[in-house]
C-alpha atoms as a PDB file:
ATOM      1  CA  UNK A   1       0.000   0.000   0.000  1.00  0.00           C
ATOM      2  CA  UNK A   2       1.290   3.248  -0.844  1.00  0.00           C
ATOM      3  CA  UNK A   3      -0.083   7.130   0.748  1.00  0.00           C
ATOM      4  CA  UNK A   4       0.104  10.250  -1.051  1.00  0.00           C
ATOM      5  CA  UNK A   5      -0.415  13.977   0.219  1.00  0.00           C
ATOM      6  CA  UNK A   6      -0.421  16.733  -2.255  1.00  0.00           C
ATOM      7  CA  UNK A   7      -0.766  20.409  -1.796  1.00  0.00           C
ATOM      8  CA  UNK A   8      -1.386  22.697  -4.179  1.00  0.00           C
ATOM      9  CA  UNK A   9      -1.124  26.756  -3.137  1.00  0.00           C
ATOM     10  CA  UNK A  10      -3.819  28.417  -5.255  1.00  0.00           C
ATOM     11  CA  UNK A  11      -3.199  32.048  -6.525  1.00  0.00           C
ATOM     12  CA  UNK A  12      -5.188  34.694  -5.548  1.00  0.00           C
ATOM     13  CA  UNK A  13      -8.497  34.626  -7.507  1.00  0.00           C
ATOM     14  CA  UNK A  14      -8.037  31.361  -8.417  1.00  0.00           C
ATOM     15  CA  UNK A  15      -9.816  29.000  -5.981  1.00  0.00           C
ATOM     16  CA  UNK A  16     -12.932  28.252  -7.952  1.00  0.00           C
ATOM     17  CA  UNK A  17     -11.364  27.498 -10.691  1.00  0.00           C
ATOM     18  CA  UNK A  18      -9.028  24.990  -9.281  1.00  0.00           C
ATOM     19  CA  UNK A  19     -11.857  23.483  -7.005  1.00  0.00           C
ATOM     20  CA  UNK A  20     -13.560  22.866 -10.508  1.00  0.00           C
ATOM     21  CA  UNK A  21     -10.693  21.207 -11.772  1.00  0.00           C
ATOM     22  CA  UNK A  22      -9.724  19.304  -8.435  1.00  0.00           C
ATOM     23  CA  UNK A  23     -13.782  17.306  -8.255  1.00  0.00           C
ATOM     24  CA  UNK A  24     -13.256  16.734 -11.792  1.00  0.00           C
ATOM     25  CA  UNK A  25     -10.069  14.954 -11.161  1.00  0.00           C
ATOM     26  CA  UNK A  26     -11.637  13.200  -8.554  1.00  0.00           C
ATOM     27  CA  UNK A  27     -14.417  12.075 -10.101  1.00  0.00           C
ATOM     28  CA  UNK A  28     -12.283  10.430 -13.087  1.00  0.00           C
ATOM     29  CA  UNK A  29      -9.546   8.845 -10.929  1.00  0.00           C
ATOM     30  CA  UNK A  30     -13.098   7.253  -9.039  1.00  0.00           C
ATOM     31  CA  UNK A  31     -14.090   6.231 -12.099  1.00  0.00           C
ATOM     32  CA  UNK A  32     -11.141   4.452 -14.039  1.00  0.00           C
ATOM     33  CA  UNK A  33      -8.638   3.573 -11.182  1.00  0.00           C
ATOM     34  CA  UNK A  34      -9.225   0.800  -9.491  1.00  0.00           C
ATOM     35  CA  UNK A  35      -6.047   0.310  -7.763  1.00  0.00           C
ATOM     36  CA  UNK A  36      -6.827   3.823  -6.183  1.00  0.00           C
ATOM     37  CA  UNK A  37      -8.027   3.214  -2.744  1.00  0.00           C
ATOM     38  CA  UNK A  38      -8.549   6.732  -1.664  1.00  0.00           C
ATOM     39  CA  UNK A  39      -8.220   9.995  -3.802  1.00  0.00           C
ATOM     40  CA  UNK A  40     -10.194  13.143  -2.173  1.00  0.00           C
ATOM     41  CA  UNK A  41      -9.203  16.638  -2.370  1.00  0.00           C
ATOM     42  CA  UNK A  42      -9.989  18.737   0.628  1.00  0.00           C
ATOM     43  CA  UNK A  43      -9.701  22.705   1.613  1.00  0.00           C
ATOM     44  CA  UNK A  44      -8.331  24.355   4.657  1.00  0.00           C
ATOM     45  CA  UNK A  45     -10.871  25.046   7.314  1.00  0.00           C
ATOM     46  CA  UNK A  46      -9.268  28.573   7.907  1.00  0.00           C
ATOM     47  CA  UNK A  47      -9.727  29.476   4.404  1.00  0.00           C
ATOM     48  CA  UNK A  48      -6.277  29.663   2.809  1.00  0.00           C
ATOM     49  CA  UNK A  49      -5.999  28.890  -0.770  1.00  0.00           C
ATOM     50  CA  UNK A  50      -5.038  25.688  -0.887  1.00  0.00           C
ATOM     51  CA  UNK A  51      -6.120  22.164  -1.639  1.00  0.00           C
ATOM     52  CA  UNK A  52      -5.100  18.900  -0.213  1.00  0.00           C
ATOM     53  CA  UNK A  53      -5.304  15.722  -1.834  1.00  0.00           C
ATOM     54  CA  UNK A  54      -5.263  12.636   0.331  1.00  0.00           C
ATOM     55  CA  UNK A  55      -4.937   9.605  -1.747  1.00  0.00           C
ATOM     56  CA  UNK A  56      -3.659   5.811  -0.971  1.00  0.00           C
ATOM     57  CA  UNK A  57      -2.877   3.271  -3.855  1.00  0.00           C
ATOM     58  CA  UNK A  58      -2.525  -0.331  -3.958  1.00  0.00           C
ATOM     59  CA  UNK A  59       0.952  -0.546  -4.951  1.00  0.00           C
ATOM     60  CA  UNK A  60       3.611   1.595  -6.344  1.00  0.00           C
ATOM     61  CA  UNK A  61       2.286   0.639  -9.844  1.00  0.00           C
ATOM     62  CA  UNK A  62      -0.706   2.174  -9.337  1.00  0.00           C
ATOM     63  CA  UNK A  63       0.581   5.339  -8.296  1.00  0.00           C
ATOM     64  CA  UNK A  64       2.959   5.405 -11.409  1.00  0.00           C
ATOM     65  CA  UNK A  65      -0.300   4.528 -13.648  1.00  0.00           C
ATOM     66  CA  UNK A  66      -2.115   7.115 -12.270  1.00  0.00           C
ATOM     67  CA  UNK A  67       0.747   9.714 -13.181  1.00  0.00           C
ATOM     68  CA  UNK A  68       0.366   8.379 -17.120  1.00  0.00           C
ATOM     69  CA  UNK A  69      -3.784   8.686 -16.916  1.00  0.00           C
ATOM     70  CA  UNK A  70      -4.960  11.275 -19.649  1.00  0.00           C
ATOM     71  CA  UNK A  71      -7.017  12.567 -16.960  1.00  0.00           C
ATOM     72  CA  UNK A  72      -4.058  13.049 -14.961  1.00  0.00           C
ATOM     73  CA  UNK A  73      -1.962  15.044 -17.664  1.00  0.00           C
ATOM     74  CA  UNK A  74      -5.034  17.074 -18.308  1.00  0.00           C
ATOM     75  CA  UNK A  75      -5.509  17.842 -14.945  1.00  0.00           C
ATOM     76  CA  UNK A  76      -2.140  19.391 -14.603  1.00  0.00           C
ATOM     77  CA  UNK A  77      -2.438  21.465 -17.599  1.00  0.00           C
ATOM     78  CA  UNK A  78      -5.519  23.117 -16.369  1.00  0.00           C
ATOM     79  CA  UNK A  79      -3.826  24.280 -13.333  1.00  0.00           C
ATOM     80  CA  UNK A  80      -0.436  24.529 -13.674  1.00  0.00           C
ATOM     81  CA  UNK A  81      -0.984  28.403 -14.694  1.00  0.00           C
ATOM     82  CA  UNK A  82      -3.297  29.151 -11.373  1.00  0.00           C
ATOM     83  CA  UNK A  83      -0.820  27.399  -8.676  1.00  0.00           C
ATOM     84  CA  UNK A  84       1.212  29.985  -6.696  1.00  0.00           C
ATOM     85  CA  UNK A  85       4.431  27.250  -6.345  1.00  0.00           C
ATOM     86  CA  UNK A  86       4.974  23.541  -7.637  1.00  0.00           C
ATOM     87  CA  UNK A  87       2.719  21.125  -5.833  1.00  0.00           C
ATOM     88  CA  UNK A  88       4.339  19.896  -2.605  1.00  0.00           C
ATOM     89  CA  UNK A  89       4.153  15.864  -2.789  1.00  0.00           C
ATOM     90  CA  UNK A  90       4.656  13.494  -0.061  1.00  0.00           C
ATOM     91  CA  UNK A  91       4.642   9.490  -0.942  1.00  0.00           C
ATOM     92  CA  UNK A  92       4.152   7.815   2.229  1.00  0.00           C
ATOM     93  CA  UNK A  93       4.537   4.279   3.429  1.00  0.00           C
ATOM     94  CA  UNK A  94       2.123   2.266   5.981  1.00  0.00           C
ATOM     95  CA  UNK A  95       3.913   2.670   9.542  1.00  0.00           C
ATOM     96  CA  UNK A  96       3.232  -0.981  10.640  1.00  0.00           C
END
């Protein structure tokens, strides 16, 4: 099993857009990856523009498939212009 956390900084102005493109994401990877456990983007409770995807895989092959997923590529296009730095990405391992 394999964990990922992603944060994306939004730019100002920017947050609705990238909340548009973040379900949409989700809603694909749900749909077409089935070794993709968990994949759910959430949003600070304090407001801050950001977005935090929590996502677990079955294996490291998963996660590398889901990199290559059209949906994937697309998805980084759309909001590559609005982020305010490169996504910070964490790839976790189960602790026991």
């Amino acid at each position: 099993m394999v964990g990922l956390v992603a944060v994306l900084k939004i730019k100002p102005g920017m947050e609705a857009a990238v909340a548009a493109a973040c379900l949409k994401m989700a809603e694909a990877v749900h749909k077409h990856e089935k070794d993709c456990l968990l994949y759910e983007p959430y949003v600070p409770a304090d407001g801050s523009p950001a977005v935090f995807f929590l996502e677990k895989y079955k294996n490291m092959d998963a996660l590398a498939e889901h990199r290559k997923t059209a949906h994937y590529l697309e998805f980084r296009d759309t909001i590559k212009d609005a982020l305010a730095e490169p996504p910070q990405v964490s790839v976790l391992k189960p602790l026991g």
